[in-house]
Protein backbone atom coordinates (compact mmCIF):
# COMPACT_ATOMS: atom_id res chain seq x y z
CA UNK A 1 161.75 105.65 141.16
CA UNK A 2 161.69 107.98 138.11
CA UNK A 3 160.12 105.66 135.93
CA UNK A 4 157.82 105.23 138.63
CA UNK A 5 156.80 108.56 138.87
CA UNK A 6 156.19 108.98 135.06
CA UNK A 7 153.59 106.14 134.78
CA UNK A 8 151.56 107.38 137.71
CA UNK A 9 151.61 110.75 136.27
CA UNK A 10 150.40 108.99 133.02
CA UNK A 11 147.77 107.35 134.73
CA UNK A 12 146.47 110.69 136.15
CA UNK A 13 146.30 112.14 132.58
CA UNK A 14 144.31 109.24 131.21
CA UNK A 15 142.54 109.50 134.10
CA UNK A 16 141.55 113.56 133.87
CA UNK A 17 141.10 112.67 129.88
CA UNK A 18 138.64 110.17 130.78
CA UNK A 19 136.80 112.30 133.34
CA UNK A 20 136.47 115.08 130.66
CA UNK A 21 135.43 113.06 127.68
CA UNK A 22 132.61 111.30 130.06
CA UNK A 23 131.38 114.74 130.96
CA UNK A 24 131.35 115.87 127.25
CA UNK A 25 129.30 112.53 126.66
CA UNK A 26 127.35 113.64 129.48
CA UNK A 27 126.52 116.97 128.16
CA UNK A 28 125.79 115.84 124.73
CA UNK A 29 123.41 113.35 126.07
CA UNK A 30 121.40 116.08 127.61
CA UNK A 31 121.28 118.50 124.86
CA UNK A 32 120.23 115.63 122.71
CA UNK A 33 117.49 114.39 124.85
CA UNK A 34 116.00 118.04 125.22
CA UNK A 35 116.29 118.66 121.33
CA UNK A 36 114.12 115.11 120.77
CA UNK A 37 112.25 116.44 123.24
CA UNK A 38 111.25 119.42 122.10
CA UNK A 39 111.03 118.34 118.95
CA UNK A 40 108.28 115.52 119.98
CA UNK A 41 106.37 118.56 121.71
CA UNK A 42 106.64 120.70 118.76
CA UNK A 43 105.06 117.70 116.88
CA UNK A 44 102.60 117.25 119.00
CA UNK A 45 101.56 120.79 118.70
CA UNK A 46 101.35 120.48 115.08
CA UNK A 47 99.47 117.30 115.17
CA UNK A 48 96.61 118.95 117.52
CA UNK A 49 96.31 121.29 115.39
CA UNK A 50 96.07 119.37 112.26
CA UNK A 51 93.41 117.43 113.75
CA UNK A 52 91.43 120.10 115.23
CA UNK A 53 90.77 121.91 111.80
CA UNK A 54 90.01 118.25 110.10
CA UNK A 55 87.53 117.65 112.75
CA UNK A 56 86.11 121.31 112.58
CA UNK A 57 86.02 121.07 108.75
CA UNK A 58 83.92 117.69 108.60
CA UNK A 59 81.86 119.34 111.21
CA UNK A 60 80.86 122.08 108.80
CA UNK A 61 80.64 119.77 105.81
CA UNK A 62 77.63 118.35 108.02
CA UNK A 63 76.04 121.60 109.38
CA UNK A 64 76.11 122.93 105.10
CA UNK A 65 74.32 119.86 104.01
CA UNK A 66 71.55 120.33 106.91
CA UNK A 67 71.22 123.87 105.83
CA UNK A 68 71.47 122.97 101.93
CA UNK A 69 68.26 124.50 100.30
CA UNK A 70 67.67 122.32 97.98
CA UNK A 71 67.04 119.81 100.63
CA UNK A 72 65.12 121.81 102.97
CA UNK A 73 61.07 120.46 101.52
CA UNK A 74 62.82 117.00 101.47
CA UNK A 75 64.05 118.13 105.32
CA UNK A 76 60.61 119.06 106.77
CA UNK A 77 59.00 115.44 105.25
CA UNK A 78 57.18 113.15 107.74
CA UNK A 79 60.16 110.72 107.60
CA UNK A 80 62.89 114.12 106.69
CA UNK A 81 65.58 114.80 109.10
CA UNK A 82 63.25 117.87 110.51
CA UNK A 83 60.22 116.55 109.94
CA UNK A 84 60.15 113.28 111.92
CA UNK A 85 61.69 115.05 115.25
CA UNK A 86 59.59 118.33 115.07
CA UNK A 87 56.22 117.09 116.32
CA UNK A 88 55.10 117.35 120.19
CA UNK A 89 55.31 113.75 121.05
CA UNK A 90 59.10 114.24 120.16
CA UNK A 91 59.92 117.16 121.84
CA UNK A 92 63.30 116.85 123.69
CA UNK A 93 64.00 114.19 122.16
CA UNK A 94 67.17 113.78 119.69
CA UNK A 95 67.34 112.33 115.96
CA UNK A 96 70.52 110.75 115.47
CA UNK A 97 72.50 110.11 112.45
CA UNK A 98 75.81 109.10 111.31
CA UNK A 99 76.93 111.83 108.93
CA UNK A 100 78.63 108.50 106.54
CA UNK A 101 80.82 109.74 103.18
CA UNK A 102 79.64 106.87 101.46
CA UNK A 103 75.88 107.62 101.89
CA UNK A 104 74.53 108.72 98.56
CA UNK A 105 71.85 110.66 100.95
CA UNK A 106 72.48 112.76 103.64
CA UNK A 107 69.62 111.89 105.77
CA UNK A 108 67.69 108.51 105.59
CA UNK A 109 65.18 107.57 108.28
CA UNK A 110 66.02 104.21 107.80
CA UNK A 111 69.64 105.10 109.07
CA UNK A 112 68.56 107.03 112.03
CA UNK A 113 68.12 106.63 115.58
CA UNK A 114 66.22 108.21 118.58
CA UNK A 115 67.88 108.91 122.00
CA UNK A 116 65.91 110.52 124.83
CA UNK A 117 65.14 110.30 128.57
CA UNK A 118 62.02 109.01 129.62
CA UNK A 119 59.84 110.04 132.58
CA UNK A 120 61.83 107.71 135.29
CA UNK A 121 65.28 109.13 133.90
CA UNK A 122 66.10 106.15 131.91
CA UNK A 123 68.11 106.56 128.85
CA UNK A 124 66.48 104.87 126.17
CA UNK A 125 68.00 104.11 122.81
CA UNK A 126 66.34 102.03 120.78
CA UNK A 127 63.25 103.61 119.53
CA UNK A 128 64.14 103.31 116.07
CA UNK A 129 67.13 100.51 116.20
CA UNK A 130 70.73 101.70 116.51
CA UNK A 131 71.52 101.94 112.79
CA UNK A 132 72.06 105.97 113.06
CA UNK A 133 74.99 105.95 115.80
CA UNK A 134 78.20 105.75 114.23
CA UNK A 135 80.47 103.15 115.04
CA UNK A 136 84.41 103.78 115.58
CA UNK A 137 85.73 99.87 114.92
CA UNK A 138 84.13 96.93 112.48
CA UNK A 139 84.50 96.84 108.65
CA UNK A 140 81.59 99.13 107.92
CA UNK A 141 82.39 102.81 106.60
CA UNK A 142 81.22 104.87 109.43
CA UNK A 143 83.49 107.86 108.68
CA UNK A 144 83.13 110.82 106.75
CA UNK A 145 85.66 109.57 103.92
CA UNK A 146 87.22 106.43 102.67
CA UNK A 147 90.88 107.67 105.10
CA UNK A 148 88.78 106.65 107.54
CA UNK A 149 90.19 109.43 109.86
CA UNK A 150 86.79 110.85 111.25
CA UNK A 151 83.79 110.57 112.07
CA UNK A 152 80.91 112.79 112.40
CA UNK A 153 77.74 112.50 114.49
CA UNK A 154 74.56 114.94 113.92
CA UNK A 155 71.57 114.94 116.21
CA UNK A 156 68.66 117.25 115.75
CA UNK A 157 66.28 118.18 118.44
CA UNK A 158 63.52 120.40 118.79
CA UNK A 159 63.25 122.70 122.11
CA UNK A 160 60.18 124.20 123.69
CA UNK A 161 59.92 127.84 124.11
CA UNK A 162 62.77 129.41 126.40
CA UNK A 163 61.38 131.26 129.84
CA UNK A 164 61.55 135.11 128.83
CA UNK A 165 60.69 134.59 125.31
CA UNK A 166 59.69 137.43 123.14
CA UNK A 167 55.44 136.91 123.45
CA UNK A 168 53.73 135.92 119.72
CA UNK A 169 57.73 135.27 118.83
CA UNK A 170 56.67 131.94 117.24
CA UNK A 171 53.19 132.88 115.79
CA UNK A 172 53.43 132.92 111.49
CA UNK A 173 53.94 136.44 110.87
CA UNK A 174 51.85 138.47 107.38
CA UNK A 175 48.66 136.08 107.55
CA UNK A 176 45.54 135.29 109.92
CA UNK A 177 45.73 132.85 112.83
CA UNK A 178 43.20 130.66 110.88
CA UNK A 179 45.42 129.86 108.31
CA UNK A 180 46.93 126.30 108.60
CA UNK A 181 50.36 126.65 108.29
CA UNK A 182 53.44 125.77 110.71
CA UNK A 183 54.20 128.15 113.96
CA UNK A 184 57.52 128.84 113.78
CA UNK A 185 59.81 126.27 116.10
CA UNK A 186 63.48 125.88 116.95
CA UNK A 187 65.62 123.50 116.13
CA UNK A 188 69.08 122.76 117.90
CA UNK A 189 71.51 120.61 115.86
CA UNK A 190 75.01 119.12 117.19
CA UNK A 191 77.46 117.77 114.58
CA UNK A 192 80.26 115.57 116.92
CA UNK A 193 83.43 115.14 114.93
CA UNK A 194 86.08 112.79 116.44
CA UNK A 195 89.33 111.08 115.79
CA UNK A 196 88.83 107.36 117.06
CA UNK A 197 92.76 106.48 115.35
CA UNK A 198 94.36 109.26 117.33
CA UNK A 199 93.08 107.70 120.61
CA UNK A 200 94.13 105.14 122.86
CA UNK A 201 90.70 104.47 124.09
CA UNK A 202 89.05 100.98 122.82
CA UNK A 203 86.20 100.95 120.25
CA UNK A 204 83.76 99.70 122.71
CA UNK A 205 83.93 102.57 124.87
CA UNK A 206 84.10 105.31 122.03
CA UNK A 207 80.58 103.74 120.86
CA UNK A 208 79.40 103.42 124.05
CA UNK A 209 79.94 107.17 124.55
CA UNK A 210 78.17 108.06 120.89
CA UNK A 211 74.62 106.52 122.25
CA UNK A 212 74.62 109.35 124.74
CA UNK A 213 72.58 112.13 124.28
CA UNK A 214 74.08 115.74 122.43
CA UNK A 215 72.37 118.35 123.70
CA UNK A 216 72.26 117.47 127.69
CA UNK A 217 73.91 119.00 131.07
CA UNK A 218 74.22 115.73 132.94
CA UNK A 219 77.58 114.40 132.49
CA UNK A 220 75.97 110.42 132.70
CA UNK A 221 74.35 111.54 129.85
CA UNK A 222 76.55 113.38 127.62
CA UNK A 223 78.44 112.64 124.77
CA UNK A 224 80.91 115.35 125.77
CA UNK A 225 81.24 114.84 128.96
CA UNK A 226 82.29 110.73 127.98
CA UNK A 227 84.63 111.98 125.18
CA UNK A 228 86.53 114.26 127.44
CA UNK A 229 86.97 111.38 129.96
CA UNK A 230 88.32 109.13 127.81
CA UNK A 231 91.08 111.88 125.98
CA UNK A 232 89.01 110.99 122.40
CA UNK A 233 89.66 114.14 120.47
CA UNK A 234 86.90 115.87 119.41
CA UNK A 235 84.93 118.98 118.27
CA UNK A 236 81.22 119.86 118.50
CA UNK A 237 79.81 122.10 116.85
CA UNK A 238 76.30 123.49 117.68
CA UNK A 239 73.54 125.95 115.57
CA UNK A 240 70.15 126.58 116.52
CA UNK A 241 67.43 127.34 113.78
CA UNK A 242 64.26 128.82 113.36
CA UNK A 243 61.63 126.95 111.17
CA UNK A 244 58.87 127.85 110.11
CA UNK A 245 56.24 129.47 107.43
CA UNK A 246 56.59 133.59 106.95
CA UNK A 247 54.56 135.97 104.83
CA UNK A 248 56.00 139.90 104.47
C-alpha cells in the first residue's frame, strides 16, 4: 500500500511539472509571436517610409527637369513638351510622357501621348499612339533608373481661365496690345511616381490605370482614383505655371 502511495504521488508531480512547463511553453509562444509581430509592423513602417521619399524624390527629379532653363525655348517648340499642348484646339487636354532614366532627352514628341475626353464623354487615348504611357511589366526600361524600382508619369495640360480671375491677369504686361507675342497661360503638370514591385496588383491593371487621365475629378477617369483601388503605392505631385512673354 505504501509503495502504492509513493508512485501515485510521483505521478502527480510529473503531472504538476508537466502542467507548468506546458504553460511556460505557452507563454513563450506568445511573447514570441507578439515580438515577430511587432517587429514585422515596425518593418513595415520603415518600408512605407522608404518608399514614400523614393517615390517623392523621382517625382521632383521630373518636376526640376520641366522647370530646367536651359530647356525652357526647347519647351515652348511646336513639337516641345509646352508647346504642342498649349494651343486652343488642345485645351483640356493632357500630354503624356513616361519620365524614362534611360532617355537621353527628357521630352520627345515622338515618345508622347495624348489623353482627353471628347464631347460624348469618351476617353480617348490614342491621338498620338501609346508610346508616352509608361508600362509597369515587359523587358523595356520604363522606370526612372536601371533598379527598376519606379516609375514616373508626367502629363502637362493647359487650363482655361478660372471663374473670379483677376481681369487683364493674362494680358503681356510693359508693351502694346499690338505686339505679337504670347498672352500669358497656365500650365498644370502632374508627375505620378509609383512602386509596381511593392504591389500585388498585376501589370495589366497598373497600365490600365496609367492611360487614365491626371488632372480629373471623376474617379472612372482618374489615375488616382485607380491606383488607390488597387493598393499600388504612389505619390503625385502637382505645380501649376504661368507662361508667358513679360516686359518691366
Amino acid at each position: 500500500w505504501l509503495g502504492s502511495k509513493r508512485s501515485m504521488m510521483k505521478r502527480k508531480e510529473q503531472g504538476a511539472t508537466l502542467i507548468v512547463v506546458l504553460m511556460l511553453l505557452l507563454a513563450i509562444t506568445i511573447i514570441g509571436t507578439l515580438a515577430i509581430r511587432q517587429s514585422l509592423v515596425s518593418l513595415n513602417i520603415a518600408t512605407n517610409s522608404q518608399a514614400t521619399q523614393l517615390m517623392l524624390q523621382n517625382s521632383d527629379a521630373a518636376i526640376f527637369n520641366v522647370e530646367d532653363s536651359t530647356n525652357l525655348a526647347r519647351s515652348l517648340a511646336r513639337d516641345g513638351m509646352f508647346g504642342y499642348i498649349k494651343t486652343d484646339s488642345n485645351k483640356g487636354k493632357e500630354l503624356v510622357f513616361c519620365f524614362r532614366g534611360s532617355n537621353t532627352q527628357f521630352f520627345n514628341l515622338s515618345d508622347a501621348s495624348l489623353i482627353y475626353l471628347n464631347d460624348s464623354g469618351t476617353l480617348v487615348d490614342t491621338d498620338l499612339g501609346v508610346a508616352g504611357y509608361c508600362q509597369s511589366g515587359g523587358t523595356n526600361n520604363f522606370f526612372t533608373s536601371n533598379r527598376r524600382a519606379v516609375m514616373t508619369q508626367v502629363s502637362v495640360s493647359f487650363v482655361a481661365n478660372a471663374a473670379g480671375s483677376q481681369p487683364f491677369e493674362d494680358s503681356v504686361r510693359g508693351t502694346d496690345d499690338d505686339i505679337p507675342l504670347d498672352k500669358r497661360q497656365k500650365v498644370i503638370v502632374h508627375a505620378v511616381s509609383l512602386m509596381p514591385t511593392i504591389s500585388t496588383a498585376t501589370t495589366a491593371n497598373i497600365d490600365t490605370c496609367l492611360r487614365r487621365l491626371s488632372n480629373s475629378t471623376n474617379a472612372n477617369f482618374s489615375i488616382n482614383a485607380c491606383l488607390t483601388n488597387l493598393n499600388v503605392p504612389f505619390t503625385t505631385h502637382v505645380t501649376e505655371y504661368t507662361l508667358g512673354q513679360e516686359f518691366l
